[in-house]
Structure formats: structure tokens, C-alpha cells
PDB file of N, CA and C in Angstrom:
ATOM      1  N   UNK A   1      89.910-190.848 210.212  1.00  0.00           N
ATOM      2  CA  UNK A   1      90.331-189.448 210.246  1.00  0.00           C
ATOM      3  C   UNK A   1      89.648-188.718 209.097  1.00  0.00           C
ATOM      4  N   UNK A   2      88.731-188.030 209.056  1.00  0.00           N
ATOM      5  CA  UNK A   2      88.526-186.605 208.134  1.00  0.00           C
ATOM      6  C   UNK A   2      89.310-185.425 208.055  1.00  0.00           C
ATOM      7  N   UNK A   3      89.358-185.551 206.744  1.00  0.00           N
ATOM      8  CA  UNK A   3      90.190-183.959 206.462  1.00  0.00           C
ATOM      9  C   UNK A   3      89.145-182.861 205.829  1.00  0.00           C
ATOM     10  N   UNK A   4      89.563-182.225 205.708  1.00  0.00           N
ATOM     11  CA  UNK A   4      89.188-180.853 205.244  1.00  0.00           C
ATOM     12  C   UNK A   4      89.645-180.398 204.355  1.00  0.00           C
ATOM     13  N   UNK A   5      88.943-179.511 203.260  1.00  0.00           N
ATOM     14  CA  UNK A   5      89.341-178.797 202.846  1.00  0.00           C
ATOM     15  C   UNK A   5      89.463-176.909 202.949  1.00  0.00           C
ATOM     16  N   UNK A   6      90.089-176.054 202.328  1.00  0.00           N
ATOM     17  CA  UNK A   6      89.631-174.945 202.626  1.00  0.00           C
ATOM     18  C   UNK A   6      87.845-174.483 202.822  1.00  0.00           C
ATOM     19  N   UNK A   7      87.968-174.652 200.921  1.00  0.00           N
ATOM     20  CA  UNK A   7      85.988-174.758 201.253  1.00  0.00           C
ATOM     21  C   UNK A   7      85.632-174.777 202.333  1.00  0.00           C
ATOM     22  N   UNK A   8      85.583-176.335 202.984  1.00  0.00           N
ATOM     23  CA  UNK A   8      84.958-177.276 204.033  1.00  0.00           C
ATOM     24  C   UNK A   8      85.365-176.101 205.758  1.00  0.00           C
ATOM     25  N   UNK A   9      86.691-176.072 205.499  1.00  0.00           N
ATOM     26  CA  UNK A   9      86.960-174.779 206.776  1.00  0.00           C
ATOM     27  C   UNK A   9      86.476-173.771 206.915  1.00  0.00           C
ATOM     28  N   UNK A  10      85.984-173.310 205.547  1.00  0.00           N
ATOM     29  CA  UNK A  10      85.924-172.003 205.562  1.00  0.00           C
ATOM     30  C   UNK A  10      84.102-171.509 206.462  1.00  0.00           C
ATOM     31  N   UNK A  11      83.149-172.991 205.586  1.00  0.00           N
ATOM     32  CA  UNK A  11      81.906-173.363 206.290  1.00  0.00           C
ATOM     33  C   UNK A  11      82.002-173.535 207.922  1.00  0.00           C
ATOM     34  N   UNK A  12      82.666-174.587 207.656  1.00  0.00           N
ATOM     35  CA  UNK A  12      82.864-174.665 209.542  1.00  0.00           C
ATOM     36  C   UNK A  12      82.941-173.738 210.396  1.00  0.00           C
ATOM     37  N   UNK A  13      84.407-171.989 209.644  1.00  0.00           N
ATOM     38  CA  UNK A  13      84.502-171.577 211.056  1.00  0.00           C
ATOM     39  C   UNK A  13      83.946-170.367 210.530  1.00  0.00           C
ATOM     40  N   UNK A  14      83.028-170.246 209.731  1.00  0.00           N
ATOM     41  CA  UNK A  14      82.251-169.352 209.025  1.00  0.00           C
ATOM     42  C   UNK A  14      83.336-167.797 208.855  1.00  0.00           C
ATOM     43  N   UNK A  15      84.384-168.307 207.853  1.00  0.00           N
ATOM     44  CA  UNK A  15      85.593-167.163 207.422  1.00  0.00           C
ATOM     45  C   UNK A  15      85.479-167.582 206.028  1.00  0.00           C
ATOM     46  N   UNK A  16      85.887-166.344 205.370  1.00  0.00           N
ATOM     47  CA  UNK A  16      85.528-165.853 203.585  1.00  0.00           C
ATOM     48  C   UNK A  16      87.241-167.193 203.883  1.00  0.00           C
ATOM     49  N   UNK A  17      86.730-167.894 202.491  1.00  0.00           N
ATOM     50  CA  UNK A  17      88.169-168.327 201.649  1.00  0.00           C
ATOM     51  C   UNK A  17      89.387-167.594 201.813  1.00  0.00           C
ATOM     52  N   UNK A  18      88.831-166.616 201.015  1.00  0.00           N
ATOM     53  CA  UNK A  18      89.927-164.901 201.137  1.00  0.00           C
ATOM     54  C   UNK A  18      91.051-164.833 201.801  1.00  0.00           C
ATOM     55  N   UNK A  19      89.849-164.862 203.075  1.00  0.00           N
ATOM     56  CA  UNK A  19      90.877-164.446 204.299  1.00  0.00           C
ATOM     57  C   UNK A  19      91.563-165.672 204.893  1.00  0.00           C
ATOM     58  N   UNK A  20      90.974-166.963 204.842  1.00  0.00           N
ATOM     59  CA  UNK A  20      91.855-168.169 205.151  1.00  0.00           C
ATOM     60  C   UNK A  20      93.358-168.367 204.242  1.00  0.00           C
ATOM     61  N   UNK A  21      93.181-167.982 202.952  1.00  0.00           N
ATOM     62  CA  UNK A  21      94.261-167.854 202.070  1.00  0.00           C
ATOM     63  C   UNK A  21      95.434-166.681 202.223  1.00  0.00           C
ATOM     64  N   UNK A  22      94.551-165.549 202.882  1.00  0.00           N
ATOM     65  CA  UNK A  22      95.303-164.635 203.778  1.00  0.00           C
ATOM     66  C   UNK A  22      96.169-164.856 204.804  1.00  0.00           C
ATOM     67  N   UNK A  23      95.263-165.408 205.692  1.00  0.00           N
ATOM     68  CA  UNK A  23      96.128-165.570 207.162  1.00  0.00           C
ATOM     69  C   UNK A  23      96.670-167.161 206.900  1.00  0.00           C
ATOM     70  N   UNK A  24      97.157-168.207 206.188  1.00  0.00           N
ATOM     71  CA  UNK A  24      97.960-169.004 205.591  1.00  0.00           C
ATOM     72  C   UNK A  24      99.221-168.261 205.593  1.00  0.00           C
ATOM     73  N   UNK A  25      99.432-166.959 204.488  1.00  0.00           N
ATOM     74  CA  UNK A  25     100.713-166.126 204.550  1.00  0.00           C
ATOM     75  C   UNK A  25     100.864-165.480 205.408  1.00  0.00           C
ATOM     76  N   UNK A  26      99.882-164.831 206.073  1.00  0.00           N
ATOM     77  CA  UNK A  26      99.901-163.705 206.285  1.00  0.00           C
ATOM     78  C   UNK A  26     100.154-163.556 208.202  1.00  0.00           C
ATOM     79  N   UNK A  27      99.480-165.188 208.886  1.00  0.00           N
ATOM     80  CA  UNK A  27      99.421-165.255 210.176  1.00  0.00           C
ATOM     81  C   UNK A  27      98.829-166.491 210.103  1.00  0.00           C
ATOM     82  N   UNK A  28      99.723-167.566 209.674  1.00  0.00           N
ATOM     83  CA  UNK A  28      99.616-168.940 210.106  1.00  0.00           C
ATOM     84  C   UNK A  28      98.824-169.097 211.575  1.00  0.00           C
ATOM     85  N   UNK A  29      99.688-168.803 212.509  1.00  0.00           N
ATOM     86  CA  UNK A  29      99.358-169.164 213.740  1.00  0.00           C
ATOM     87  C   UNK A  29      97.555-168.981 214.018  1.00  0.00           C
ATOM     88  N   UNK A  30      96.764-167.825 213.519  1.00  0.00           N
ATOM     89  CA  UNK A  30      95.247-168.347 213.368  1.00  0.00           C
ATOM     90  C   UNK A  30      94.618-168.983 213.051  1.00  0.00           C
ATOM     91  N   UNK A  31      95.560-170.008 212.377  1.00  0.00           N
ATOM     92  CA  UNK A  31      94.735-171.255 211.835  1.00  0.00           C
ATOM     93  C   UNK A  31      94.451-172.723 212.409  1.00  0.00           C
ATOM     94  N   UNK A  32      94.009-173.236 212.874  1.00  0.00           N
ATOM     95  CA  UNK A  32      95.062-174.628 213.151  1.00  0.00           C
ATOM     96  C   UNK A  32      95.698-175.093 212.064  1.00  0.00           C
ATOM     97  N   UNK A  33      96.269-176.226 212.485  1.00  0.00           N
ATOM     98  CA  UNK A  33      97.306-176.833 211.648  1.00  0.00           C
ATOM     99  C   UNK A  33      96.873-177.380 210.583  1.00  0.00           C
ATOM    100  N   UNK A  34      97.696-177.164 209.269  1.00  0.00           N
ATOM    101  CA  UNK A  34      97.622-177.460 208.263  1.00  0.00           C
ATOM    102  C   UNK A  34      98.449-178.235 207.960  1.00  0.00           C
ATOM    103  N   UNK A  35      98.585-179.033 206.584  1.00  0.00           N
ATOM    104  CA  UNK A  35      99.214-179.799 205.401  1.00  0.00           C
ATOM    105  C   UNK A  35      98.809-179.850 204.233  1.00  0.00           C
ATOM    106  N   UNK A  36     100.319-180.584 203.546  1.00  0.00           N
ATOM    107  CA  UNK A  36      99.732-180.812 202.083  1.00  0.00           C
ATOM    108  C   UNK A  36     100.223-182.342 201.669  1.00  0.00           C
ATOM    109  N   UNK A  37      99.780-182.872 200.949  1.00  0.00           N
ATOM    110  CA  UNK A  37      99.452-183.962 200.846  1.00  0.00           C
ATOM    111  C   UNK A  37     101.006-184.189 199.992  1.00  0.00           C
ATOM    112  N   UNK A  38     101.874-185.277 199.645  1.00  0.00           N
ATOM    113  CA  UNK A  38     103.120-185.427 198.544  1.00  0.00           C
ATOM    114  C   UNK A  38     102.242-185.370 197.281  1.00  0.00           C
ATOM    115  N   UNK A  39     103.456-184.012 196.673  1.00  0.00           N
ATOM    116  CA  UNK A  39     102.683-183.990 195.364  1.00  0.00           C
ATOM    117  C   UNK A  39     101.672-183.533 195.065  1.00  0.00           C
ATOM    118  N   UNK A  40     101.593-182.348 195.859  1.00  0.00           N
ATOM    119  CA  UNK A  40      99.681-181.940 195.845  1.00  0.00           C
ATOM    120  C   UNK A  40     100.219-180.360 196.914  1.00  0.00           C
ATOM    121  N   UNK A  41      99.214-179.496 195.735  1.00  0.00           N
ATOM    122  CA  UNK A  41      99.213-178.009 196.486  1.00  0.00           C
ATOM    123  C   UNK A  41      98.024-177.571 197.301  1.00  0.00           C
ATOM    124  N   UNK A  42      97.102-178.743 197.280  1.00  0.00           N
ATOM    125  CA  UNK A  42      95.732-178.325 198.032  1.00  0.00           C
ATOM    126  C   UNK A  42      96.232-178.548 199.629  1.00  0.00           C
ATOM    127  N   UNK A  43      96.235-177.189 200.153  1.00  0.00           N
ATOM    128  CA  UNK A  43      95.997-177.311 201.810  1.00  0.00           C
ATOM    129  C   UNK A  43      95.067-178.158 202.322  1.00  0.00           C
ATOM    130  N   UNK A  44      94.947-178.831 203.616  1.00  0.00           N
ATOM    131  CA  UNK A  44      94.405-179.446 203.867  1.00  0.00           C
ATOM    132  C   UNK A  44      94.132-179.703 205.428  1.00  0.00           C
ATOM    133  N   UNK A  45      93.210-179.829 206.284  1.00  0.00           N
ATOM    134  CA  UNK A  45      92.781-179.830 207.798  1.00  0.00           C
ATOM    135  C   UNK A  45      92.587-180.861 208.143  1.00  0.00           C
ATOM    136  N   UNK A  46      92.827-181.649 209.107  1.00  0.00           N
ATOM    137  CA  UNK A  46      92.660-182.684 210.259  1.00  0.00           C
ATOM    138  C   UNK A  46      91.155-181.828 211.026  1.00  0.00           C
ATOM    139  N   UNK A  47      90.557-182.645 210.705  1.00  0.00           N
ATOM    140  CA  UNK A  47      89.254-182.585 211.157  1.00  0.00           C
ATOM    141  C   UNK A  47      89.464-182.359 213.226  1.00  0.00           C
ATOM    142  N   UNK A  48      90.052-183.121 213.437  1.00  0.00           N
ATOM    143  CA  UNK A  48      90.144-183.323 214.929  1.00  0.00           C
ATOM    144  C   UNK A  48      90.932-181.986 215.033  1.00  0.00           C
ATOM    145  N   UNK A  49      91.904-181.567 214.551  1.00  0.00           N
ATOM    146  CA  UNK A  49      93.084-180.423 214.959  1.00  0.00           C
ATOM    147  C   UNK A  49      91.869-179.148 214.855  1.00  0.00           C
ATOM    148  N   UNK A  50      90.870-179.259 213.873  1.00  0.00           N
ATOM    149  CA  UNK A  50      90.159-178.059 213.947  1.00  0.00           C
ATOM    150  C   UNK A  50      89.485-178.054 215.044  1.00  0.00           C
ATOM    151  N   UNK A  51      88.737-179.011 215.196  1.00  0.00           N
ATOM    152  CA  UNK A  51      87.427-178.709 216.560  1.00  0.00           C
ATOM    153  C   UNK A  51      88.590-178.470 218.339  1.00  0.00           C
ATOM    154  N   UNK A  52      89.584-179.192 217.847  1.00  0.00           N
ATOM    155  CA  UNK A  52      90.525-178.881 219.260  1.00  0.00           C
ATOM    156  C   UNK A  52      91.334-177.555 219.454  1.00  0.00           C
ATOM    157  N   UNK A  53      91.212-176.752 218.022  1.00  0.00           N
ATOM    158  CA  UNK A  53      91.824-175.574 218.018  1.00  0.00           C
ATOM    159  C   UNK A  53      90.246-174.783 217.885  1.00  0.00           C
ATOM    160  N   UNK A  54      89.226-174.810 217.900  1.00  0.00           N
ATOM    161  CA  UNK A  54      88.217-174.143 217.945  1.00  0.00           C
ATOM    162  C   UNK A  54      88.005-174.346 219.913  1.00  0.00           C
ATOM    163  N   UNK A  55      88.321-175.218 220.604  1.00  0.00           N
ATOM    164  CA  UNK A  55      87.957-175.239 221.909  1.00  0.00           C
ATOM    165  C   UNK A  55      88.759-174.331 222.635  1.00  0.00           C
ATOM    166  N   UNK A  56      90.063-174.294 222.112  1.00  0.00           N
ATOM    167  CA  UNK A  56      91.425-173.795 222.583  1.00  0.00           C
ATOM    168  C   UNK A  56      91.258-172.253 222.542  1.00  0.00           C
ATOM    169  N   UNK A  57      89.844-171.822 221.553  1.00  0.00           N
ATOM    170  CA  UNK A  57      89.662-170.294 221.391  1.00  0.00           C
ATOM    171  C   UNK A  57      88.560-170.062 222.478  1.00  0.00           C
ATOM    172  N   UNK A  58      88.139-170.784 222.849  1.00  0.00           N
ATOM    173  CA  UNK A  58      86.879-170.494 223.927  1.00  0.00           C
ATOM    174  C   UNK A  58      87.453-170.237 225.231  1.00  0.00           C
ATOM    175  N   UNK A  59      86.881-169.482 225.911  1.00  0.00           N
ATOM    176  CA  UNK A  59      87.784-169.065 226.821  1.00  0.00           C
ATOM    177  C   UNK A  59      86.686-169.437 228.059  1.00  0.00           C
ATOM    178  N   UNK A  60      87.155-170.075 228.928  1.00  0.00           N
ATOM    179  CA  UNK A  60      86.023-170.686 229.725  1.00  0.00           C
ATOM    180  C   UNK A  60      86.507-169.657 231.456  1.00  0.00           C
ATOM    181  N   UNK A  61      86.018-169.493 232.085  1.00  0.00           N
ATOM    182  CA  UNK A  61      85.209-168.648 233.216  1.00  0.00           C
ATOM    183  C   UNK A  61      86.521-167.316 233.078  1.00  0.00           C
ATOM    184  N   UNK A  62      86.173-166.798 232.160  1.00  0.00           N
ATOM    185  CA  UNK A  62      87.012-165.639 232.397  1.00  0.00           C
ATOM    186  C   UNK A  62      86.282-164.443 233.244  1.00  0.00           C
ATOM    187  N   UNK A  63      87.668-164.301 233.723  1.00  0.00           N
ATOM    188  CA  UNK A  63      87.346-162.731 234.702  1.00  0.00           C
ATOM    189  C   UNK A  63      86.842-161.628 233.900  1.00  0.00           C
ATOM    190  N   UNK A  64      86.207-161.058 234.298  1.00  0.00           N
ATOM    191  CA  UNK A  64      85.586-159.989 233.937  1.00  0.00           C
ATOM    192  C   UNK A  64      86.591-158.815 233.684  1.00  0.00           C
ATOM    193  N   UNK A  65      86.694-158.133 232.728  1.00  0.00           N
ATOM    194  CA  UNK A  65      87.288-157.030 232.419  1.00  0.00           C
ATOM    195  C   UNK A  65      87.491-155.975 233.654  1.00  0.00           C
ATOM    196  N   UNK A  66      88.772-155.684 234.381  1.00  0.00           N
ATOM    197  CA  UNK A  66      89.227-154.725 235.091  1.00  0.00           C
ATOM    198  C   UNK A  66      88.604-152.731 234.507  1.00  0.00           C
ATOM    199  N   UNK A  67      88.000-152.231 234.460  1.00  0.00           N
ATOM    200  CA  UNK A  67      87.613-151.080 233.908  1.00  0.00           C
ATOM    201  C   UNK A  67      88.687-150.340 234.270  1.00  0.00           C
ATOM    202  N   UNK A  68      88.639-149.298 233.007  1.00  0.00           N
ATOM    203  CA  UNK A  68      89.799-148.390 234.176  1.00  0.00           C
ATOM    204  C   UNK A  68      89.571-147.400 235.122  1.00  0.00           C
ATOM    205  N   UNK A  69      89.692-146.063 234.715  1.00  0.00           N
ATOM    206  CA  UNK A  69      89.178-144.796 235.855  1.00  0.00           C
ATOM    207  C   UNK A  69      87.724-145.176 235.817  1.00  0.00           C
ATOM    208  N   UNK A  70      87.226-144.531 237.120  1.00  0.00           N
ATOM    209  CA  UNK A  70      86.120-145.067 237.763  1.00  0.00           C
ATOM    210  C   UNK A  70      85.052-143.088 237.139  1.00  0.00           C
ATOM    211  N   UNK A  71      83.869-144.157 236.836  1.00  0.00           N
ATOM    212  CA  UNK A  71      83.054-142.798 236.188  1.00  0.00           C
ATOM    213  C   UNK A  71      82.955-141.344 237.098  1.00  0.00           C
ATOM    214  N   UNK A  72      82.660-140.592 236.470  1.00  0.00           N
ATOM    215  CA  UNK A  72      82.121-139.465 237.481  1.00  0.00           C
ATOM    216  C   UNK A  72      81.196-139.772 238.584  1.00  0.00           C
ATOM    217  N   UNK A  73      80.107-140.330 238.287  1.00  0.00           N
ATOM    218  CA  UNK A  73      78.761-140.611 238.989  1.00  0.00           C
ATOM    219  C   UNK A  73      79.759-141.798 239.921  1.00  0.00           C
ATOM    220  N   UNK A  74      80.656-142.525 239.686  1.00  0.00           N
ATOM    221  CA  UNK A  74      80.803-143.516 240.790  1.00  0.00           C
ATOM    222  C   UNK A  74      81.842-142.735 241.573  1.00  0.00           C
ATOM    223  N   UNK A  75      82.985-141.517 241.174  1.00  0.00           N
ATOM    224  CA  UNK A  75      83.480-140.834 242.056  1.00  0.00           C
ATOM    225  C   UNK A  75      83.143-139.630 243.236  1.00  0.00           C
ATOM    226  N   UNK A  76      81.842-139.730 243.018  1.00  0.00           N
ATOM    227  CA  UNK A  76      81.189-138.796 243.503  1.00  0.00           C
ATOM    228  C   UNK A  76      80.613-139.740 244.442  1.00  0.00           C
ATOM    229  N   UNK A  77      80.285-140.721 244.499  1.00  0.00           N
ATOM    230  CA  UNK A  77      78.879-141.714 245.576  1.00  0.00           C
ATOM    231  C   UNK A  77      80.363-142.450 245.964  1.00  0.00           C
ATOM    232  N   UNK A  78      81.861-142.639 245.736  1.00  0.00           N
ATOM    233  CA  UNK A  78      82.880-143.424 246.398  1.00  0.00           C
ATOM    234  C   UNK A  78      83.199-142.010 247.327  1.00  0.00           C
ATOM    235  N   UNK A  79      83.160-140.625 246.994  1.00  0.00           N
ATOM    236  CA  UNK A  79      83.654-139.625 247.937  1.00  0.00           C
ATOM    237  C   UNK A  79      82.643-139.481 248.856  1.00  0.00           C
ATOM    238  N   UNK A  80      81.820-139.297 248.310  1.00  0.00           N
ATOM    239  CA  UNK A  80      79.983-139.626 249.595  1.00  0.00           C
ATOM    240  C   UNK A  80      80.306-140.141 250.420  1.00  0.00           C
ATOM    241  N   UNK A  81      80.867-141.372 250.096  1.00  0.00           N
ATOM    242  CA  UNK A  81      81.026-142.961 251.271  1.00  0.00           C
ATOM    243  C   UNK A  81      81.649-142.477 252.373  1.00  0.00           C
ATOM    244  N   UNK A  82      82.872-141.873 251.926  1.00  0.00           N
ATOM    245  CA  UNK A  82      83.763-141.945 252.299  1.00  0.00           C
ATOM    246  C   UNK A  82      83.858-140.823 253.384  1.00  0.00           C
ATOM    247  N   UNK A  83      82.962-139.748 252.948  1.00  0.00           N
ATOM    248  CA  UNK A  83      82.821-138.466 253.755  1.00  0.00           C
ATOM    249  C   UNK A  83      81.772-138.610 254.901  1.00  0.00           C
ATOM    250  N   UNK A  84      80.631-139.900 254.616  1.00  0.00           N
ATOM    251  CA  UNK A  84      79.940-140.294 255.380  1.00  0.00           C
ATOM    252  C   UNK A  84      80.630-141.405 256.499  1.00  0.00           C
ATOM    253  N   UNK A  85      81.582-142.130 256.019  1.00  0.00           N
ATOM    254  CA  UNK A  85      82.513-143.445 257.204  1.00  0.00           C
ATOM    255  C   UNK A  85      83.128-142.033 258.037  1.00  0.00           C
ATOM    256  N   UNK A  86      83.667-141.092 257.060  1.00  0.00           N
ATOM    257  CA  UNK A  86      84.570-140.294 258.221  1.00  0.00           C
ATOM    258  C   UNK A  86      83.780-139.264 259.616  1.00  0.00           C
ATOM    259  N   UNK A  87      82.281-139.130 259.258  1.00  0.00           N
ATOM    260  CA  UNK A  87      81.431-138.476 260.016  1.00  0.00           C
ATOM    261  C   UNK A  87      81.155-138.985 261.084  1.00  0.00           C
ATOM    262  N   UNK A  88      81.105-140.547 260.716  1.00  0.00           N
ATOM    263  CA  UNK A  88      80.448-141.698 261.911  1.00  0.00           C
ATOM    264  C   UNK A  88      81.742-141.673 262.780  1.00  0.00           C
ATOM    265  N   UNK A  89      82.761-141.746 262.445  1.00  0.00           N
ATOM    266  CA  UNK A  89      84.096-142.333 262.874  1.00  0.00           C
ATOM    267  C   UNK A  89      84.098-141.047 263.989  1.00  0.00           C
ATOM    268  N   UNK A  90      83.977-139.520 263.408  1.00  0.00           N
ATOM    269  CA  UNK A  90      83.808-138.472 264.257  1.00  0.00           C
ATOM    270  C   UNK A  90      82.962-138.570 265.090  1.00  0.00           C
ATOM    271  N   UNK A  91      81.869-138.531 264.924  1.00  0.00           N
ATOM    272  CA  UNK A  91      81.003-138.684 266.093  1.00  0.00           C
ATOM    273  C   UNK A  91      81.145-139.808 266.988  1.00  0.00           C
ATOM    274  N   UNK A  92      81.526-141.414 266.681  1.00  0.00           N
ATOM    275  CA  UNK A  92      82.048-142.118 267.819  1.00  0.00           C
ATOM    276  C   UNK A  92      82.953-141.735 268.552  1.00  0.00           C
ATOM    277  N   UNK A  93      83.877-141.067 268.035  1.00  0.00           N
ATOM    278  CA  UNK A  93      85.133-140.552 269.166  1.00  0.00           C
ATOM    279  C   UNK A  93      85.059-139.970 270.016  1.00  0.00           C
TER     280      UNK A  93
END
């Protein structure tokens, strides 16, 4: 098992010290899991807990972002369409 130190984390997930010492107080839950050793104030990382909480951030085949209102230029060529299906529809009848 390898551990880590802050330093050593901080290289790995390329974050200032700073802010690892930050989000410790400030928002544990961004970190993976930590400890401290009996008798000892140095934080410390499970080598394995990091790379499995670095996979856990990757987000594998995500859907594509829903956009919201649809642009001008695409409401204008969706009313086109639409004025053109209703022309055909007229003239078949």
C-alpha cells in the first residue's frame, strides 16, 4: 500500500496545497479519503482511494447538454419547416 502525502496529492491532482488544506475544512467531500496516522497530525492518502476517486470524477459517455431556448436562426428555419410540411399537406388534400 502507498500513501501519500499532501505535497505528493497536491502533484498528482495538480491543486495548490492551499486549497487542499482548504477543502479538508472547508468541503471534505472533494477529496478522497483521508487519515491520520496515531499520534501524528500529518494528513495522509491511500494511494489506491486516490486513483479510484479520480475515476469516480470521470464521467464516461455522458449525454450531451440539453440547450435551452432554441436560437433565433434555428426558430426561424423550425417555422420554415413547418410552414413548408403545412403547404404540402395542403396541396395533397
Amino acid at each position: 500500500m502507498q500513501i501519500l502525502t499532501i505535497e505528493e496529492l497536491s502533484v498528482k491532482i495538480h491543486k495548490a496545497k492551499a486549497s487542499i488544506y482548504s477543502d479538508l475544512i472547508r468541503n471534505p467531500s472533494s477529496l478522497p479519503p483521508h487519515f491520520k496516522l496515531p499520534k501524528s497530525r500529518r494528513i495522509l492518502f491511500r494511494s489506491a482511494d486516490v486513483d479510484s476517486w479520480i475515476e469516480s470524477l470521470i464521467v464516461k459517455h455522458a449525454e450531451p447538454k440539453k440547450r435551452g431556448r432554441p436560437t433565433k436562426l434555428a426558430q426561424i428555419q423550425n417555422r420554415a419547416k413547418s410552414e413548408a410540411a403545412q403547404k404540402a399537406e395542403a396541396s395533397h388534400v
